[in-house]
Protein backbone atom coordinates (compact mmCIF):
# COMPACT_ATOMS: atom_id res chain seq x y z
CA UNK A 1 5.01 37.60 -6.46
CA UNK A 2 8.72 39.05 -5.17
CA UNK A 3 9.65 41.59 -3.14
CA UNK A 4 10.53 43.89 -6.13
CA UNK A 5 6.38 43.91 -6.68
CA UNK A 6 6.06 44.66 -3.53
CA UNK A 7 6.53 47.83 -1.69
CA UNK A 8 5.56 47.96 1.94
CA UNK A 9 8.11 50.92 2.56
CA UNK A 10 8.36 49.93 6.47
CA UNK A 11 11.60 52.01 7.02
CA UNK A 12 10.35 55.40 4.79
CA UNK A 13 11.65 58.66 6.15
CA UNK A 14 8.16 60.48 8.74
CA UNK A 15 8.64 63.70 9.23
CA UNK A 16 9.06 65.47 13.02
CA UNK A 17 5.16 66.07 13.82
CA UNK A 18 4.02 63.34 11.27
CA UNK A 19 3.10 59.93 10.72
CA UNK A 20 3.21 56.93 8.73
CA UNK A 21 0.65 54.15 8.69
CA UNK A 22 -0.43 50.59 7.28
CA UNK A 23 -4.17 49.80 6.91
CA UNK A 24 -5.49 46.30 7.23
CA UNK A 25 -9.47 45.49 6.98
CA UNK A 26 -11.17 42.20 6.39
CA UNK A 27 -13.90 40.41 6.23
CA UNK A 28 -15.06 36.36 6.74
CA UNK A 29 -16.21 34.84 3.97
CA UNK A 30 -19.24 33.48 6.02
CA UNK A 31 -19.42 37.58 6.79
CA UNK A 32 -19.88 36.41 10.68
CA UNK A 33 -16.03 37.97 11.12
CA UNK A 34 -14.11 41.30 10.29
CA UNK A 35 -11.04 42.56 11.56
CA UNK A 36 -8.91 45.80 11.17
CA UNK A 37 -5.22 46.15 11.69
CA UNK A 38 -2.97 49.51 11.87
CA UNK A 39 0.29 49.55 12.39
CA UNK A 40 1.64 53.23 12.88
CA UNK A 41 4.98 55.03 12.87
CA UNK A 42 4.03 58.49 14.74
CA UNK A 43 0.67 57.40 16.57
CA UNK A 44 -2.00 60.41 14.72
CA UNK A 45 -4.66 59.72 17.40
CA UNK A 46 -2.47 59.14 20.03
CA UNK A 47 -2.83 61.50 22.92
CA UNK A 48 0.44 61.36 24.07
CA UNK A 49 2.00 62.20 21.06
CA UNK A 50 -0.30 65.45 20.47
CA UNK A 51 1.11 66.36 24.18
CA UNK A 52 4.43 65.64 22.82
CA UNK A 53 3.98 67.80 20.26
CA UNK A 54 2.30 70.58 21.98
CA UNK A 55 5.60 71.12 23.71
CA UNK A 56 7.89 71.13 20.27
CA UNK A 57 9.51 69.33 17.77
CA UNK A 58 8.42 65.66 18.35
CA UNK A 59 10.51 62.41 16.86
CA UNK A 60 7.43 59.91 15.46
CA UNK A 61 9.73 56.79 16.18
CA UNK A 62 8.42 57.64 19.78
CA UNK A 63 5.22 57.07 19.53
CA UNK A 64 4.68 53.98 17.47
CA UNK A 65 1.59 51.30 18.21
CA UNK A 66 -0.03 48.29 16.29
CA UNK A 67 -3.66 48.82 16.79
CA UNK A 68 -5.80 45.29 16.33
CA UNK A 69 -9.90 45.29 17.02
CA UNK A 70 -11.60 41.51 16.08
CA UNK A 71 -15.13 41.88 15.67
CA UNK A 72 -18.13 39.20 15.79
CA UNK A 73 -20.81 37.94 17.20
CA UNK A 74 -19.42 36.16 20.47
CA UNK A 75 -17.73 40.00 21.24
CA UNK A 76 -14.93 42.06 20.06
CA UNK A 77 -11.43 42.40 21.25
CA UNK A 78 -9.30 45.80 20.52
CA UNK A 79 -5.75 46.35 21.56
CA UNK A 80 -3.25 49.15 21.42
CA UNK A 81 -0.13 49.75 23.05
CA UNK A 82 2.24 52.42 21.99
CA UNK A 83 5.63 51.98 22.31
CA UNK A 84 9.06 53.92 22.25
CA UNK A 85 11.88 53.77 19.68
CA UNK A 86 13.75 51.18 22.01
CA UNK A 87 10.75 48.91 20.92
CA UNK A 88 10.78 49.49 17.34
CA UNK A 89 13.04 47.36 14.23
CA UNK A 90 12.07 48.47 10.58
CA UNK A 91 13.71 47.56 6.83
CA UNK A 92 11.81 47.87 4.05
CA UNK A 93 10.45 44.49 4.50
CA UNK A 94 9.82 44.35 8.23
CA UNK A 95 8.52 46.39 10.95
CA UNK A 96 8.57 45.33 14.33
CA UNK A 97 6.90 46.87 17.28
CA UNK A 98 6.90 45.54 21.04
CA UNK A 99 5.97 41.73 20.69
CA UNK A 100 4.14 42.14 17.18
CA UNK A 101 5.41 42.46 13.86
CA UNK A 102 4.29 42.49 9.88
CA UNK A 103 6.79 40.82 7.82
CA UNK A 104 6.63 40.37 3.92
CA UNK A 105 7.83 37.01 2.49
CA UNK A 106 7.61 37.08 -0.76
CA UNK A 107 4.49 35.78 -1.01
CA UNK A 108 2.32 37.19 1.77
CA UNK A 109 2.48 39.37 4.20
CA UNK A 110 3.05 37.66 7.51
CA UNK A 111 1.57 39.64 10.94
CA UNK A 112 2.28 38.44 13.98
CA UNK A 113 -0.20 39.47 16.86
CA UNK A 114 1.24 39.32 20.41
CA UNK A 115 -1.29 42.51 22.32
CA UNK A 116 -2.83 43.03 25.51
CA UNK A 117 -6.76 44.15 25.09
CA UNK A 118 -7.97 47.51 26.76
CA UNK A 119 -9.82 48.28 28.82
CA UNK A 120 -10.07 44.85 30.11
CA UNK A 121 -6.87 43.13 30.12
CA UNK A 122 -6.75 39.94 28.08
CA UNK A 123 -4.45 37.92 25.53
CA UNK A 124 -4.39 38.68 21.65
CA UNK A 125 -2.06 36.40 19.70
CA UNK A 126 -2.08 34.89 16.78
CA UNK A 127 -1.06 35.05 13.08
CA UNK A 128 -2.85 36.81 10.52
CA UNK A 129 -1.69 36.31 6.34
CA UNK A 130 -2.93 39.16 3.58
CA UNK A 131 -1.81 37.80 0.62
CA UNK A 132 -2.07 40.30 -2.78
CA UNK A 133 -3.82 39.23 -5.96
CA UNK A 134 -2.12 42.20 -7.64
CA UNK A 135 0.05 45.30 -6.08
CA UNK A 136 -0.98 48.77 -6.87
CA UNK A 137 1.48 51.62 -5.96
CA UNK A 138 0.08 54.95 -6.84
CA UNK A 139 -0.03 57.77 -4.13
CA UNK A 140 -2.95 60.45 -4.21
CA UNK A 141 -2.62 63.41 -2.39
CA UNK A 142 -5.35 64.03 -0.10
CA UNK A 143 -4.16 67.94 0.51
CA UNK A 144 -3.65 70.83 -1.50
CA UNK A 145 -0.19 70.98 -0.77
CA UNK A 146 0.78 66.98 -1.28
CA UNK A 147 1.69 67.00 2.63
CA UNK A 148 -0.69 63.88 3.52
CA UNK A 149 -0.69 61.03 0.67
CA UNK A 150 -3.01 58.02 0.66
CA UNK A 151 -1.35 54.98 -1.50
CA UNK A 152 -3.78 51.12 -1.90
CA UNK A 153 -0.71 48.85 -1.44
CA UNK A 154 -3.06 45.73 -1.78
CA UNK A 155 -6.82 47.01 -2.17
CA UNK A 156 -7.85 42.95 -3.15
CA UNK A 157 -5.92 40.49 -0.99
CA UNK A 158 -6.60 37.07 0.40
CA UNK A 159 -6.96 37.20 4.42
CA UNK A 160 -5.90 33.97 6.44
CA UNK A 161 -6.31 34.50 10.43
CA UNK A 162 -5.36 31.96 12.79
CA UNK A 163 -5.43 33.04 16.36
CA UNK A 164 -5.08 31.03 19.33
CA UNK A 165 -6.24 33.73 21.84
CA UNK A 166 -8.87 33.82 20.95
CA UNK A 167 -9.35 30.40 19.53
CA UNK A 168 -10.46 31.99 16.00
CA UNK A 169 -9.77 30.60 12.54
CA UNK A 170 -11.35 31.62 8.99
CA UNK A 171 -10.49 33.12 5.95
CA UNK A 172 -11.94 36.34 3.72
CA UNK A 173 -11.31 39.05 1.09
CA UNK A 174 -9.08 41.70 2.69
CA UNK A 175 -7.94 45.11 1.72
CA UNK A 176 -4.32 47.03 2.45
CA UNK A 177 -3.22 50.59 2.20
CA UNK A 178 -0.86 53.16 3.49
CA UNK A 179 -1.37 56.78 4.74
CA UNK A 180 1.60 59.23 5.52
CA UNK A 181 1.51 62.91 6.34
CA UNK A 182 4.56 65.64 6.95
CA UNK A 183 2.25 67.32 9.87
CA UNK A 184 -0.24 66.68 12.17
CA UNK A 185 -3.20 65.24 10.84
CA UNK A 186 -5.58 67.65 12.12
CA UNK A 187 -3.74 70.63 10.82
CA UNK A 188 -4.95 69.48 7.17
CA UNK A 189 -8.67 68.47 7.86
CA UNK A 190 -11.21 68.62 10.20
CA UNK A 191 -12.68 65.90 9.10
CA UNK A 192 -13.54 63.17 6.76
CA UNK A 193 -15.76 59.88 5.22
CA UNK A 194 -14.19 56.84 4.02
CA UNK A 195 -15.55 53.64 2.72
CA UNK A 196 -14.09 50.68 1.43
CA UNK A 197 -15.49 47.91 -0.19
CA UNK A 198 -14.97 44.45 -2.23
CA UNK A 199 -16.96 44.83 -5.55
CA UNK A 200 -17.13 41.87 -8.60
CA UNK A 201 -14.09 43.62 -10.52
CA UNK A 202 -12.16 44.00 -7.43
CA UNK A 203 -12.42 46.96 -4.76
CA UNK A 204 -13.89 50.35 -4.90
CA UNK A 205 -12.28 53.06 -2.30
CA UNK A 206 -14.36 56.69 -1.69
CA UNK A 207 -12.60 59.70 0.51
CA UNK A 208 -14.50 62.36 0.86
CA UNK A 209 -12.29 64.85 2.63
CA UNK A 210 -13.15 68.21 4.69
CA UNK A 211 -9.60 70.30 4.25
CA UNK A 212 -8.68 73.26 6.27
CA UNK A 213 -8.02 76.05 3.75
CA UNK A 214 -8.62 73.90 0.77
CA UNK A 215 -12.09 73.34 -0.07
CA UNK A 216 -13.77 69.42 0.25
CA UNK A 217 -12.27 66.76 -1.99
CA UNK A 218 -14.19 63.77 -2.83
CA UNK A 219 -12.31 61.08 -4.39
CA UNK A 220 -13.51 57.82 -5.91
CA UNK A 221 -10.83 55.00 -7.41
CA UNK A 222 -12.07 51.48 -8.44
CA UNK A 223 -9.39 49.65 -7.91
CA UNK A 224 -9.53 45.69 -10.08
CA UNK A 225 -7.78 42.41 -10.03
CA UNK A 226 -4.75 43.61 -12.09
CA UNK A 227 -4.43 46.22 -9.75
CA UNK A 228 -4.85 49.20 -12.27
CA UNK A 229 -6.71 52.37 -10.63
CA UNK A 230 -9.22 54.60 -11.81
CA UNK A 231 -11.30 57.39 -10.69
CA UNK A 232 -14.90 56.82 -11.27
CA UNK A 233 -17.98 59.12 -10.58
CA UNK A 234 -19.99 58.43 -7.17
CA UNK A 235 -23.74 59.37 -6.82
CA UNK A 236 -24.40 61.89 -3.92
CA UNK A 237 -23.68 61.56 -0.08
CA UNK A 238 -26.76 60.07 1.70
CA UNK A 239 -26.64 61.59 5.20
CA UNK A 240 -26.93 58.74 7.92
CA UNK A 241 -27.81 58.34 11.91
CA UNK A 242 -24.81 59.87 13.67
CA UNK A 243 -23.10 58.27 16.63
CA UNK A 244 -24.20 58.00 20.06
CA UNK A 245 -21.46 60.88 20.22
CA UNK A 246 -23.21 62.88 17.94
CA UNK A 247 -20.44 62.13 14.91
CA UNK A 248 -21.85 62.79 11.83
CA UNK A 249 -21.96 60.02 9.39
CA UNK A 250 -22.98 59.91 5.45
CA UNK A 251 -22.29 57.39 2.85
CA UNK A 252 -22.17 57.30 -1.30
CA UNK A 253 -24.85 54.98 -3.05
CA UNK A 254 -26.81 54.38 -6.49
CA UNK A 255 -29.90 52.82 -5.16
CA UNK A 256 -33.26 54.31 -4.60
CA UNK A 257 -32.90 52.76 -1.48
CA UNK A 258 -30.72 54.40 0.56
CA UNK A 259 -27.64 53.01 2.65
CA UNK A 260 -28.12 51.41 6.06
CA UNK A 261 -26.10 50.73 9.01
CA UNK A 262 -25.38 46.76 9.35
CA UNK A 263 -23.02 47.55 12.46
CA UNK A 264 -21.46 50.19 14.38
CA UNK A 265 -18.26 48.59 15.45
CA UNK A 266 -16.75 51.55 17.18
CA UNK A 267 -18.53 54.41 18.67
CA UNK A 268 -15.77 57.17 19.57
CA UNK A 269 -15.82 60.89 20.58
CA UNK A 270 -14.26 61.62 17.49
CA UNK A 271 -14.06 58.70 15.09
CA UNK A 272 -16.72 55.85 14.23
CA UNK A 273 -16.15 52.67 12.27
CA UNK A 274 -19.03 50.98 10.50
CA UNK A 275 -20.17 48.39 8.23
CA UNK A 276 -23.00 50.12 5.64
CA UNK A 277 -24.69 48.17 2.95
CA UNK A 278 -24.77 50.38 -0.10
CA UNK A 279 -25.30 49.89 -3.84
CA UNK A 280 -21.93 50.90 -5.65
CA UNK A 281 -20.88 50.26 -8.88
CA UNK A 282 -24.40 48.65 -9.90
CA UNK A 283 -24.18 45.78 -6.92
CA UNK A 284 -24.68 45.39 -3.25
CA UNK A 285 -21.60 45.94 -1.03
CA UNK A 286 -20.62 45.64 2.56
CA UNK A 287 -18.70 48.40 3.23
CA UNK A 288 -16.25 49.01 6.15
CA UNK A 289 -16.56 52.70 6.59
CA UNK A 290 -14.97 55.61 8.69
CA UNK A 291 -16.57 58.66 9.89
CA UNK A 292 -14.06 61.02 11.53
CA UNK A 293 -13.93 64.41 13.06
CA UNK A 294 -10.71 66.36 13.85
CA UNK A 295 -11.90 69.08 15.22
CA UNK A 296 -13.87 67.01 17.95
CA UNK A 297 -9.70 65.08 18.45
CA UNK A 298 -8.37 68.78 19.15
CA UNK A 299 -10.10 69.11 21.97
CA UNK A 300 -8.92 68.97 25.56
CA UNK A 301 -11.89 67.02 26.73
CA UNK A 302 -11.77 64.23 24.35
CA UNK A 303 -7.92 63.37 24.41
CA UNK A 304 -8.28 63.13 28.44
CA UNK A 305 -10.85 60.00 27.47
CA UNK A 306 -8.23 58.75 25.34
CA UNK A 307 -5.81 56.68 27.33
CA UNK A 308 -8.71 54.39 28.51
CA UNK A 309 -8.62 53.24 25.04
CA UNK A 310 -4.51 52.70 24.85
CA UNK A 311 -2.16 52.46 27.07
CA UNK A 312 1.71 53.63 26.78
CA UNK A 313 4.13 50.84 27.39
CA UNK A 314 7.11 51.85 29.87
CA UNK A 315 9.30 49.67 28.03
């Protein structure tokens, strides 16, 4: 594979007020492992760039953090510092923020973990490798108005993580995607479910979207091994347990049984991330999944709680 099948698109153009940012989820193959990885160019859950932009015009290369959470059964670890433009290098190829950086090769691409955990400080460094089987590069607009685009840059990848703090080593089927909006993500939505998972004929991706203005969208694209996309039909939403922060949570599946919680791996005023077993596309799946409410970010109480969850680098 060569960079000309390849767009990562680290140096596109983000609008004043917007954002820009690159998706990484995986699992072990042993399933005893999973980690996510975003990298973002205007923070969109940052609280000091909603404060920034509360006050006017506000420059995304400002507010820029690589956000890494390891999950498993000795613990998780979850880091995010956000960082100025002083702190930030990108080419189309290459984006570098603070001591970490995600740099394609030509044959993988190459991420470079150097983090400090919150809230307890600890060290998070090592090397993690998502290597395509096939590139896909089609956006979908997830607005009326084609402001805030969602585009699977490698939905079926080859993970390799080798981390020496922690000592952690193993290898899985991964997933890779970009999101990038001209404004605000809460002026769009207030809300939405996502799910993700790794299927026979490659991976199946489900948005279904609560737009300000615009009605609900509910999108469904199998993606396979060549990397050609196409919408398919999804059975009904199966409403599920919400969060111990009273976030609501449903999830798509075919089976008379319904869906059920494996794991709640974060549990957020506004936002939870799970893993759901479901039955999609006639099999089983493990599903990472994403329930999140933007109406619950607006407010004043819940950004407060936010810096205990990232901290804003002086340098």
């Amino acid at each position: 594979m060569t960079r000309d099948t390849m767009h990562f698109d680290f140096d596109a153009d983000v609008a004043f007020g917007g954002y820009r940012w690159w998706y990484l989820d995986a699992l072990s193959t042993d399933g005893q492992h999973g980690l996510t990885l975003i990298a973002f160019v205007g923070s969109v859950f940052s609280p000091f760039y909603a404060s920034a932009r509360q006050r006017g015009a506000t420059d995304p290369m400002q507010h820029c953090a690589i956000n890494v959470a390891l999950y498993g059964k000795s613990g998780k670890r979850w880091s995010m510092t956000e960082r100025g433009r002083g702190a930030v290098t990108r080419s189309a190829d290459r984006l570098v923020i603070g001591p970490s950086s995600l740099q394609w090769d030509g044959t993988a691409l190459d991420i470079q973990v150097n983090e400090i955990t919150v809230p307890i400080p600890s060290r998070l460094r090592g090397r993690i490798r998502v290597v395509p089987n096939r590139p896909t590069h089609r956006p979908y607009a997830l607005d009326g108005a084609g402001r805030h685009r969602w585009n699977p840059i490698a939905p079926v990848a080859r993970v390799e993580l080798d981390f020496e703090r922690p000592d952690l080593r193993w290898t899985g089927a991964g997933y890779l995607d970009s999101n990038g909006g001209d404004e605000p993500l809460e002026d769009a939505f207030t809300g939405w479910n996502w799910a993700r998972a790794t299927v026979d004929s490659g991976t199946l991706v489900i948005y279904d979207v609560e737009r300000r203005g615009d009605g609900p969208l509910s999108l469904a694209v199998h993606i396979d091994r060549a990397g050609n996309a196409t919408p398919v039909d999804v059975p009904p939403a199966v409403p599920l347990a919400s969060t111990r922060w009273r976030i609501a949570r449903a999830m798509r599946s075919e089976s008379a049984d319904p869906p059920r919680i494996a794991q709640t791996l974060e549990d957020t005023p506004f936002y939870a991330r799970s893993l759901i077993e479901a039955q999609l596309l006639g099999q089983p799946v493990a599903a990472f999944h994403e329930s999140l409410s933007l109406d619950r970010f607006r407010s004043a109480w819940v950004r407060r709680l936010l810096p205990f969850r990232m901290a804003r680098s002086r340098g």
